[in-house]
C-alpha atoms as a PDB file:
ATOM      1  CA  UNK A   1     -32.512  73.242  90.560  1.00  0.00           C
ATOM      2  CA  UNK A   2     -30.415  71.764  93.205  1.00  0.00           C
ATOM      3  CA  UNK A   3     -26.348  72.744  92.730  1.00  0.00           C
ATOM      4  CA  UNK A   4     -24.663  70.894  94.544  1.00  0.00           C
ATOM      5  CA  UNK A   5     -25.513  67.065  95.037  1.00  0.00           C
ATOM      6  CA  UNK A   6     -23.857  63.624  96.429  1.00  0.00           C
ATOM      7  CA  UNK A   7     -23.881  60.547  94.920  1.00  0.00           C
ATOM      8  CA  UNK A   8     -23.027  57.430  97.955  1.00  0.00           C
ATOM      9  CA  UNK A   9     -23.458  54.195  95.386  1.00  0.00           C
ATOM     10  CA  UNK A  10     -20.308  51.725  95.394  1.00  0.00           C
ATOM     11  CA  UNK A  11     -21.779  50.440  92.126  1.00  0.00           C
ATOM     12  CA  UNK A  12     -19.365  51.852  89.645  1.00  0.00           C
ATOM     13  CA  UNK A  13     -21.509  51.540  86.677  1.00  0.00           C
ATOM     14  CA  UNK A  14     -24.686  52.685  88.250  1.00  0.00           C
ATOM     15  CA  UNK A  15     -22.665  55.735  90.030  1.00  0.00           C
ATOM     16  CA  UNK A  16     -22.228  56.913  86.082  1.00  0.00           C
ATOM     17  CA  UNK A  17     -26.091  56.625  85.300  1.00  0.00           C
ATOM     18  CA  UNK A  18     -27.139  58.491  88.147  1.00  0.00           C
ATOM     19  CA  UNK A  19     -24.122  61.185  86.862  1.00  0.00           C
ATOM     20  CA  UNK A  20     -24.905  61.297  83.480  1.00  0.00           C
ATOM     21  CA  UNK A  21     -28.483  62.109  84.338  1.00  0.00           C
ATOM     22  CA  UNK A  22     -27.864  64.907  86.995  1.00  0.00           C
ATOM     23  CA  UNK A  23     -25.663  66.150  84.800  1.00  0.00           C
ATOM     24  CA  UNK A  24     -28.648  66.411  81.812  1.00  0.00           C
ATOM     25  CA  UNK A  25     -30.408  68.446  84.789  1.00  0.00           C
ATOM     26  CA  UNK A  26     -28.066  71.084  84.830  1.00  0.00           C
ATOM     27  CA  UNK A  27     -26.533  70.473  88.585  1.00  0.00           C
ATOM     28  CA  UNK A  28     -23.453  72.259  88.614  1.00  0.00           C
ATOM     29  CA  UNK A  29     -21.340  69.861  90.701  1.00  0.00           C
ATOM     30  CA  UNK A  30     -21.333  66.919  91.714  1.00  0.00           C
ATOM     31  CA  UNK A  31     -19.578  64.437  93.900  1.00  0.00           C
ATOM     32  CA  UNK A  32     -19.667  60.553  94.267  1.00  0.00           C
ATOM     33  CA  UNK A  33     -18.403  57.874  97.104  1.00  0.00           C
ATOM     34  CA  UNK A  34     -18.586  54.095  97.299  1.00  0.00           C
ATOM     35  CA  UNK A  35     -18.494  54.240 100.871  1.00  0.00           C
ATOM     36  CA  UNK A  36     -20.623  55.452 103.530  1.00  0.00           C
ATOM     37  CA  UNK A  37     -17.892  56.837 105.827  1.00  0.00           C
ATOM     38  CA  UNK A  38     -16.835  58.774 102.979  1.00  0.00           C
ATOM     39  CA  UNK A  39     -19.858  60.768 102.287  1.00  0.00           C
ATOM     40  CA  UNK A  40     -20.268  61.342 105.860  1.00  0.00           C
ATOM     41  CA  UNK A  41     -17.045  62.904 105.968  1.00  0.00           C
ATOM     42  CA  UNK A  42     -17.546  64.754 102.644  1.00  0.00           C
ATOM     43  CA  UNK A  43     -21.220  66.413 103.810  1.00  0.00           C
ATOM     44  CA  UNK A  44     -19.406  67.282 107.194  1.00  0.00           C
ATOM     45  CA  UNK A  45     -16.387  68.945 105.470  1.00  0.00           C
ATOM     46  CA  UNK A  46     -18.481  71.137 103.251  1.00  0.00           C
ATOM     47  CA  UNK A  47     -20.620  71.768 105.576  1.00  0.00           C
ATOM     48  CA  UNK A  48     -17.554  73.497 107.905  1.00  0.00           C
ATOM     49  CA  UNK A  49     -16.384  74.990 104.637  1.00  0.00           C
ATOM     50  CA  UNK A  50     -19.835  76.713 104.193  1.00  0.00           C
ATOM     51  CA  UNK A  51     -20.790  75.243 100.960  1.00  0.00           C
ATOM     52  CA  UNK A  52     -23.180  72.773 101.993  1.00  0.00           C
ATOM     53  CA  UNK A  53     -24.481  69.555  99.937  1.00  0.00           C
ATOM     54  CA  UNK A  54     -28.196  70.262  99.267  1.00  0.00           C
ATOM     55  CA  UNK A  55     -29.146  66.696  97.925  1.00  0.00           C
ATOM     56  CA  UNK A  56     -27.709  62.806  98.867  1.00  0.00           C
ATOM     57  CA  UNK A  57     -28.778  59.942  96.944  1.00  0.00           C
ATOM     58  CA  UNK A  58     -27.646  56.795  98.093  1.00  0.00           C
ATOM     59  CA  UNK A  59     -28.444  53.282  98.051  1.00  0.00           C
ATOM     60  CA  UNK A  60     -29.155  51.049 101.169  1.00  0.00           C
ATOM     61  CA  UNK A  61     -26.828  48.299 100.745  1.00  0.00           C
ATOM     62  CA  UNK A  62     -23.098  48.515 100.534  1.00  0.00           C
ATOM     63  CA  UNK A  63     -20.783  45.526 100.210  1.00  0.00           C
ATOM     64  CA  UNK A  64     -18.427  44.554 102.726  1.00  0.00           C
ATOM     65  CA  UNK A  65     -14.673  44.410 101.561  1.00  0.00           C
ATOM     66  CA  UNK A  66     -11.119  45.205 102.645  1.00  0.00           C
ATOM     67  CA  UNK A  67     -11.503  48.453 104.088  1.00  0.00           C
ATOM     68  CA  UNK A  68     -13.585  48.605 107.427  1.00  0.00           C
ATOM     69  CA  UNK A  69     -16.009  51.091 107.648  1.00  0.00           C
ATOM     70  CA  UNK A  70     -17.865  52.189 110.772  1.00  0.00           C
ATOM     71  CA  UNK A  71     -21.295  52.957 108.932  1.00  0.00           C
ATOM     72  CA  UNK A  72     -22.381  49.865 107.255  1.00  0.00           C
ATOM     73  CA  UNK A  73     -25.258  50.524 105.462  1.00  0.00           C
ATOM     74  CA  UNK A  74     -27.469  53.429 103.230  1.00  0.00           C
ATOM     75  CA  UNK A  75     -29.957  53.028 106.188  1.00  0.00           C
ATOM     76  CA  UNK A  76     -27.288  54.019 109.014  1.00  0.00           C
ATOM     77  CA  UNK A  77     -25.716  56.820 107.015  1.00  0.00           C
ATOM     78  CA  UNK A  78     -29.227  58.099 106.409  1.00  0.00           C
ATOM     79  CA  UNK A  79     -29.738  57.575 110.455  1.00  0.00           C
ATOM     80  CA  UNK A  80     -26.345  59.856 110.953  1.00  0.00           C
ATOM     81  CA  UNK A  81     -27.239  62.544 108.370  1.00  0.00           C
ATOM     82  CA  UNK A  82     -30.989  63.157 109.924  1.00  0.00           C
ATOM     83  CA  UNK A  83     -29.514  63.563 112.963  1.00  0.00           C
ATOM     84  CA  UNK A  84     -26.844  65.939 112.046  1.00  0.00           C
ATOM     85  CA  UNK A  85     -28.724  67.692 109.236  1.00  0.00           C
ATOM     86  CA  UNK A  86     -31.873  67.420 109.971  1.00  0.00           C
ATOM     87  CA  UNK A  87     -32.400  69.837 106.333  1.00  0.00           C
ATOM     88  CA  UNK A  88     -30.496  67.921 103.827  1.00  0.00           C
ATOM     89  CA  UNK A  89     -32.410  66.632 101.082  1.00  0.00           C
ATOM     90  CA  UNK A  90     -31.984  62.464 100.557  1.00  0.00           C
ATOM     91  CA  UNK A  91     -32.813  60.223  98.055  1.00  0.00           C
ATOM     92  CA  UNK A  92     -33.195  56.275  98.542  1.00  0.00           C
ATOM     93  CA  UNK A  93     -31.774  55.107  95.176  1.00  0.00           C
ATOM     94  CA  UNK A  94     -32.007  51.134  95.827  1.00  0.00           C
ATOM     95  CA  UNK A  95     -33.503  47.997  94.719  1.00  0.00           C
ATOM     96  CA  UNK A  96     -35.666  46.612  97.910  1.00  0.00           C
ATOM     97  CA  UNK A  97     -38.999  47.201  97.013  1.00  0.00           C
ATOM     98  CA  UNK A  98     -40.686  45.839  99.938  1.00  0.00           C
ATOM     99  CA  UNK A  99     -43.104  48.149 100.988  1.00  0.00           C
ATOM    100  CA  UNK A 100     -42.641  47.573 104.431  1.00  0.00           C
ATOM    101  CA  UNK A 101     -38.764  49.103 104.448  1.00  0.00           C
ATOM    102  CA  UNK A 102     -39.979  52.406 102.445  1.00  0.00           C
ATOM    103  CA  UNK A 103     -42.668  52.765 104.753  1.00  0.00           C
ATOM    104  CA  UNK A 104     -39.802  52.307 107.554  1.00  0.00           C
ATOM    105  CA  UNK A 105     -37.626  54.395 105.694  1.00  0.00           C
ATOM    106  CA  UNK A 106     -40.626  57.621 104.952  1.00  0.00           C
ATOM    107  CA  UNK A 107     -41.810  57.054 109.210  1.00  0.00           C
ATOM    108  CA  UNK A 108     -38.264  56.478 111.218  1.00  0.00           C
ATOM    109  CA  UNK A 109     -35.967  58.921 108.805  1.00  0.00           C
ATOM    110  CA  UNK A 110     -38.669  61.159 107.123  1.00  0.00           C
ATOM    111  CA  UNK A 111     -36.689  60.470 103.437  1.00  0.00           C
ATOM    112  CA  UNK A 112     -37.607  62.651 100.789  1.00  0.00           C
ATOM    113  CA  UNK A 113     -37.789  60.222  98.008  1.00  0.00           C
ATOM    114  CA  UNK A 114     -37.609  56.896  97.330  1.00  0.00           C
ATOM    115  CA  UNK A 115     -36.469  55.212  94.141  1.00  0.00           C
ATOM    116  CA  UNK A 116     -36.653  51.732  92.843  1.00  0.00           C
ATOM    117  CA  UNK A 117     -33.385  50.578  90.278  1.00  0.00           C
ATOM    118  CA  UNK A 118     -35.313  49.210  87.395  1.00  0.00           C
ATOM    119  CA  UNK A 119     -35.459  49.905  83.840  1.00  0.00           C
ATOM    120  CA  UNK A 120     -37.305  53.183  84.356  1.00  0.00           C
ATOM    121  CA  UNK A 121     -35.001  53.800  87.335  1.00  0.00           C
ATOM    122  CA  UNK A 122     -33.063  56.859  86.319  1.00  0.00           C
ATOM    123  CA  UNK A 123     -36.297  58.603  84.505  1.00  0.00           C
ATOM    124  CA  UNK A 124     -37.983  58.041  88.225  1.00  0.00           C
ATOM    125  CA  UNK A 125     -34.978  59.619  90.007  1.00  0.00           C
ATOM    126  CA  UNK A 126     -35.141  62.772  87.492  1.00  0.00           C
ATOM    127  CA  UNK A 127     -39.035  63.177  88.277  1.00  0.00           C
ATOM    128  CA  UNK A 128     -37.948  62.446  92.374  1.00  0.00           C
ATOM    129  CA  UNK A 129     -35.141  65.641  91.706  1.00  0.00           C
ATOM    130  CA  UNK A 130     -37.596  67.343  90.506  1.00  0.00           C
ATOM    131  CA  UNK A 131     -40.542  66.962  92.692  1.00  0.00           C
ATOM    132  CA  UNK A 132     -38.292  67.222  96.112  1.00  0.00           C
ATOM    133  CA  UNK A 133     -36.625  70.578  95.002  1.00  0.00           C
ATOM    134  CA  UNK A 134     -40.363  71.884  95.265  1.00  0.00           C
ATOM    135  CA  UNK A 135     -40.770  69.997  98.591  1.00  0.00           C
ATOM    136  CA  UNK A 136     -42.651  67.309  97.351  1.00  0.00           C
ATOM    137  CA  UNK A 137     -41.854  63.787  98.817  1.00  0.00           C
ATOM    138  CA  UNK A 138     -41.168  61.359  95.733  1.00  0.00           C
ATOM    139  CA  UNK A 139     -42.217  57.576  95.444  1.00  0.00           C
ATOM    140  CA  UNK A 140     -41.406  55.405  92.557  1.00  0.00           C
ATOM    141  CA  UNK A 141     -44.580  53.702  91.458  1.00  0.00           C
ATOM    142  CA  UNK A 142     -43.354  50.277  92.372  1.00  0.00           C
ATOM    143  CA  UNK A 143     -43.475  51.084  95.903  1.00  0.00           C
ATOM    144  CA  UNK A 144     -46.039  54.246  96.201  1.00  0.00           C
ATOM    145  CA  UNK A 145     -48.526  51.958  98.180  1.00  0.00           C
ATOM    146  CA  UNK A 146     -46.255  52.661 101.103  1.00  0.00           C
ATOM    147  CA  UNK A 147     -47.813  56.175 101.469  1.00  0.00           C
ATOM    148  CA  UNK A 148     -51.037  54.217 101.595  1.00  0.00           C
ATOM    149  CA  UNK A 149     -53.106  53.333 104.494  1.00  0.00           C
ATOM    150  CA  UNK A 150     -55.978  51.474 102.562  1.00  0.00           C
ATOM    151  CA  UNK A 151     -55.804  47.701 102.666  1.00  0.00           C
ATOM    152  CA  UNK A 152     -52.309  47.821 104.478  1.00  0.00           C
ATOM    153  CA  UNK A 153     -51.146  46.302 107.836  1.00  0.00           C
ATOM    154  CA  UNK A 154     -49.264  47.637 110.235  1.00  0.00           C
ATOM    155  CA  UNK A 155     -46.628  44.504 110.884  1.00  0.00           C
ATOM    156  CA  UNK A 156     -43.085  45.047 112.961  1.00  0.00           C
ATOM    157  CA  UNK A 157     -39.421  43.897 112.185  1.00  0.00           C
ATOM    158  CA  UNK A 158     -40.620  40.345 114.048  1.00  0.00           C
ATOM    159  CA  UNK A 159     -43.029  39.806 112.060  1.00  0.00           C
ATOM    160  CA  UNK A 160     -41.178  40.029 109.030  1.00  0.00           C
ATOM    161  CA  UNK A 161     -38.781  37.843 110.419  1.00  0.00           C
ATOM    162  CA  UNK A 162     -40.829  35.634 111.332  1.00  0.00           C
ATOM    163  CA  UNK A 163     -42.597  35.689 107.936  1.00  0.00           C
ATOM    164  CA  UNK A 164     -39.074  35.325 106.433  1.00  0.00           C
ATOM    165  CA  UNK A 165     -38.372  32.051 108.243  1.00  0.00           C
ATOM    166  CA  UNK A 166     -41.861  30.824 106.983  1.00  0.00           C
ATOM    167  CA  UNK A 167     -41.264  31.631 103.887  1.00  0.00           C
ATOM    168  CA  UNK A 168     -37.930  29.273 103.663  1.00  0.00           C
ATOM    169  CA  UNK A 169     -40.292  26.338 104.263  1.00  0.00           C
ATOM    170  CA  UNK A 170     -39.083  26.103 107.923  1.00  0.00           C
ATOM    171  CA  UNK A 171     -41.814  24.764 110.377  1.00  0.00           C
ATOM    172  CA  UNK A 172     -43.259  26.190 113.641  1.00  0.00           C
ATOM    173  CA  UNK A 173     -40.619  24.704 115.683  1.00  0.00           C
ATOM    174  CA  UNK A 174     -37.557  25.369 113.757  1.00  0.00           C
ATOM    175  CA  UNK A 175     -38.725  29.212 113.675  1.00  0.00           C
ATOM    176  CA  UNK A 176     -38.707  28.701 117.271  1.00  0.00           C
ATOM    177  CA  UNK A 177     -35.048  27.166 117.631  1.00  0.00           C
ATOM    178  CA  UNK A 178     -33.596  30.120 115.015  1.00  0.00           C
ATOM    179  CA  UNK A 179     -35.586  32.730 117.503  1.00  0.00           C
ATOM    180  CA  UNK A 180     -33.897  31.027 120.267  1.00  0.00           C
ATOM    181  CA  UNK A 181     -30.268  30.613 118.499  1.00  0.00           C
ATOM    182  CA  UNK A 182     -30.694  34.442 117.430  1.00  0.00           C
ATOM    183  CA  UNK A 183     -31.676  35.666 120.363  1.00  0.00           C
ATOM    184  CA  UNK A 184     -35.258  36.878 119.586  1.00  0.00           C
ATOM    185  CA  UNK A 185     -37.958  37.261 121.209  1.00  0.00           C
ATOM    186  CA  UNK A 186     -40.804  36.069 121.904  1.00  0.00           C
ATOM    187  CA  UNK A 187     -39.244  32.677 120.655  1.00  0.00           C
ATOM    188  CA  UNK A 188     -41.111  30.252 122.670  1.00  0.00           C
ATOM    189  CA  UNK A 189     -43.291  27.371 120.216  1.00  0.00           C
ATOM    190  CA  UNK A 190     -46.458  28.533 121.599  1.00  0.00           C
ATOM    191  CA  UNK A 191     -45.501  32.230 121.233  1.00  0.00           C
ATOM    192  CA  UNK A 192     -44.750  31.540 117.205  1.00  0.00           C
ATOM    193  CA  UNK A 193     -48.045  29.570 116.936  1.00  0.00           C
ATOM    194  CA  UNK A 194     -50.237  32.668 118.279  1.00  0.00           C
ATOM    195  CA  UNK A 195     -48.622  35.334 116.015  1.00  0.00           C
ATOM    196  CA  UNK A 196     -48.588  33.174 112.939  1.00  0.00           C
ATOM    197  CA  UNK A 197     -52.635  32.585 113.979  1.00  0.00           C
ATOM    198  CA  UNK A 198     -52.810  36.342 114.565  1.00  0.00           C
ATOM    199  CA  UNK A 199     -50.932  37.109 110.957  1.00  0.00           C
ATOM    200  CA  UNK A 200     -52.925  34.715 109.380  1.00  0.00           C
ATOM    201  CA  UNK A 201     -56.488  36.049 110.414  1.00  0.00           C
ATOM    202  CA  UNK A 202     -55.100  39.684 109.624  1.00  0.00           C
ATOM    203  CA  UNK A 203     -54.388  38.627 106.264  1.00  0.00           C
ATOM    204  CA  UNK A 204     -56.712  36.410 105.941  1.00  0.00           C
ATOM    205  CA  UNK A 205     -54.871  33.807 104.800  1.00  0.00           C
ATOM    206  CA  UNK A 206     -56.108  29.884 104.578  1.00  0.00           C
ATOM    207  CA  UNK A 207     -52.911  28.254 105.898  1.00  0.00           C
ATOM    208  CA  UNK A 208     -49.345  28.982 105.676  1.00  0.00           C
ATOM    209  CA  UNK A 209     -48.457  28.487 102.291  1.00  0.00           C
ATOM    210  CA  UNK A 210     -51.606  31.374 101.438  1.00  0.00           C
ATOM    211  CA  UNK A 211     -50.311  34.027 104.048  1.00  0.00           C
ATOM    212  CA  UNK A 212     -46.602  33.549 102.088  1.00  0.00           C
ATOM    213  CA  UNK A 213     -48.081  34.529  99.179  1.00  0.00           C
ATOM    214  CA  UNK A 214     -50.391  37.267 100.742  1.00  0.00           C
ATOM    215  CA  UNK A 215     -47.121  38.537 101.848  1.00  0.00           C
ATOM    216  CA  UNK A 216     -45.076  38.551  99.279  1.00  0.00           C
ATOM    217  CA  UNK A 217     -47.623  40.009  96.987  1.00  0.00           C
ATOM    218  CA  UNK A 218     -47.577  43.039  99.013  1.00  0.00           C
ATOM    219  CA  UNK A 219     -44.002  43.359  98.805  1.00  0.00           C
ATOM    220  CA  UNK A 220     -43.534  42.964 102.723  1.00  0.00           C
ATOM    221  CA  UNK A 221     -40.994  40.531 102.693  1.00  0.00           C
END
């Protein structure tokens, strides 16, 4: 079993869970941050010291308070650490369960696990500690399908913001002003007309309200 394991959550209470239970697998020590800058600094010091972390878990989102931080998210201090240690071991510990952000997640950072906070949350991250010390990639059941090619689209970070935007109730041309006000692009009326056609007949969707619901049935947004 793994030794020596980090813990980035700035959830107090959910910090504990996730201790309590590596603790009732035997991992000798462990260590816990609430902010992203800190476990960078943490992996990197042990790492010069020559006792190296051998697991992070972390969530994606962090909030925002007093103290500035120069990594913002679980996502960029997953970014850092792939770059920098390409071999440590990290676990997605979050509650987005859109299947298009773990398949993001598995295809731009190559995670080893990925595991949803629900009720059964802290059983699935004990199976996910499990399975990844034999090398196994991990999935929690809620989001597994991202593994999955069959009946799946392949849709981009527009399209899900475009989707998004639908999915508010906003019409073709106010997408088009936000595109334009957020500098996106393509963000032209007749640009969002085509690619809402294209999305629909993909999904095969009746009309707007239908591809929503498509959609959001499959978790992508």
């Amino acid at each position: 079993m793994f030794k020596k394991v980090l813990i980035a959550e700035d959830m107090q209470d959910i910090n504990k869970g996730v201790h309590t239970t590596l603790c009732e697998l035997g991992i000798q020590e462990i260590h816990e941050v609430q902010y992203c800058d800190d476990a960078l600094l943490k992996i990197k010091k042990a790492q010069a010291d020559g006792a190296p972390f051998e697991l992070v878990i972390t969530d994606l989102s962090f909030k925002s308070d007093w103290r500035e931080q120069n990594i913002q998210s679980g996502e960029d201090l997953i970014s850092v650490l792939k770059k920098e240690f390409p071999n440590l071991k990290i676990i997605v510990y979050s509650i987005e369960v859109r299947i298009q952000k773990v398949r993001s997640m598995i295809s731009n950072y190559n995670i080893n696990g990925y595991v949803c906070k629900t009720r059964r949350g802290l059983l699935e991250l004990t199976k996910a500690i499990a399975a990844i010390y034999k090398n196994k990639q991990y999935l929690s059941p809620e989001v597994s399908q991202a593994l999955s090619t069959k009946n799946t689209l392949e849709i981009d970070d527009y399209d899900i913001l475009l989707l998004t935007q639908l999915s508010k109730g906003l019409s073709q041309e106010e997408i088009s002003q936000y595109m334009k006000e957020n500098q996106k692009t393509p963000s032209s009326l007749s640009s969002i007309e085509k690619r809402l056609n294209k999305l629909r007949i993909d999904f095969k969707a009746n009309n707007a309200i239908h591809l929503v619901a498509t959609v959001k049935d499959l978790g992508l947004i």
